[in-house]
Protein backbone atom coordinates (compact mmCIF):
# COMPACT_ATOMS: atom_id res chain seq x y z
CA UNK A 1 11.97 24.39 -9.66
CA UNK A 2 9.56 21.82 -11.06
CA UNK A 3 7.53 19.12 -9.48
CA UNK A 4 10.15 16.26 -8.73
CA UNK A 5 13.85 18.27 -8.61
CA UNK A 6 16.05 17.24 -6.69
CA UNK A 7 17.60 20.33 -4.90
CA UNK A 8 20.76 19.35 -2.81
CA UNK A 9 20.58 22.19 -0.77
CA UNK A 10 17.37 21.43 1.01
CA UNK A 11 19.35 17.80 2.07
CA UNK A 12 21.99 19.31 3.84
CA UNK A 13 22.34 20.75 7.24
CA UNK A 14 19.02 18.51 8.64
CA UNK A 15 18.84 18.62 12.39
CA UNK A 16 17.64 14.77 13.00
CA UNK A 17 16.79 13.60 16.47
CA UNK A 18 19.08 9.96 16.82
CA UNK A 19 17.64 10.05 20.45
CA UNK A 20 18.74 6.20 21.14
CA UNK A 21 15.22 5.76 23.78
CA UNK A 22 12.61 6.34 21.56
CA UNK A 23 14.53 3.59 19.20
CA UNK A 24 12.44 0.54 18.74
CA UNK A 25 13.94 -2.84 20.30
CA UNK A 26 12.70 -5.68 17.58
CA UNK A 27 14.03 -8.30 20.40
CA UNK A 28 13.14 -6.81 23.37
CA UNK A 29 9.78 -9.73 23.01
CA UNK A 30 12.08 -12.76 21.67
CA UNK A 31 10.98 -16.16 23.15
CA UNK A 32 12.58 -19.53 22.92
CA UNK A 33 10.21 -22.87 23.43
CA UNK A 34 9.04 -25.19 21.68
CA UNK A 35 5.72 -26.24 19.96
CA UNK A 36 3.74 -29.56 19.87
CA UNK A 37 0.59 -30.20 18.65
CA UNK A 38 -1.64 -32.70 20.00
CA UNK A 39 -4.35 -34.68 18.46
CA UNK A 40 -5.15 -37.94 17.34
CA UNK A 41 -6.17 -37.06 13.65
CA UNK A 42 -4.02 -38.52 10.59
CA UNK A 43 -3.65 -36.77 8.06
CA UNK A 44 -6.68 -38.38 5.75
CA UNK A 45 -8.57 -37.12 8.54
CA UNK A 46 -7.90 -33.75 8.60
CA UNK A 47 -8.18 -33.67 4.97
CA UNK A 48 -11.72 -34.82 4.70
CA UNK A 49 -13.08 -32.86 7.10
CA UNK A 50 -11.29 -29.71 5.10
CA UNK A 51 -13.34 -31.11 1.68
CA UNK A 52 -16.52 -31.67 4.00
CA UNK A 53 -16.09 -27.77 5.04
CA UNK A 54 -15.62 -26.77 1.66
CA UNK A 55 -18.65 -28.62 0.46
CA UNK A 56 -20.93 -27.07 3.41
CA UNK A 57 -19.57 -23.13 2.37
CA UNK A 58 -20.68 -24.37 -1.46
CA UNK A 59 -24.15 -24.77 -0.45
């Protein structure tokens, strides 16, 4: 058989392990809350300080 065939006959028959424990839980770590952010920067603020960042890494 070439690289790549597809033999049906090594798909059947598979013993596979379905043990439920070892199963990962994606939501065993969900959290409900909120999030607030606190600072008295606007906007313009935050911006220029970005561009005055930017121009320091330039240098």
């Amino acid at each position: 058989m070439g690289f790549g065939s597809y033999d049906e006959s090594e798909q059947k028959d598979q013993d596979v392990d379905t043990d439920e424990d070892d199963a990962v839980n994606v939501h065993e770590n969900d959290h409900d809350g909120d999030v607030s952010i606190e600072g008295d920067a606007d906007t313009d603020d935050l911006v220029g300080r970005l561009s005055e960042m930017r121009d320091d890494d330039e240098e």
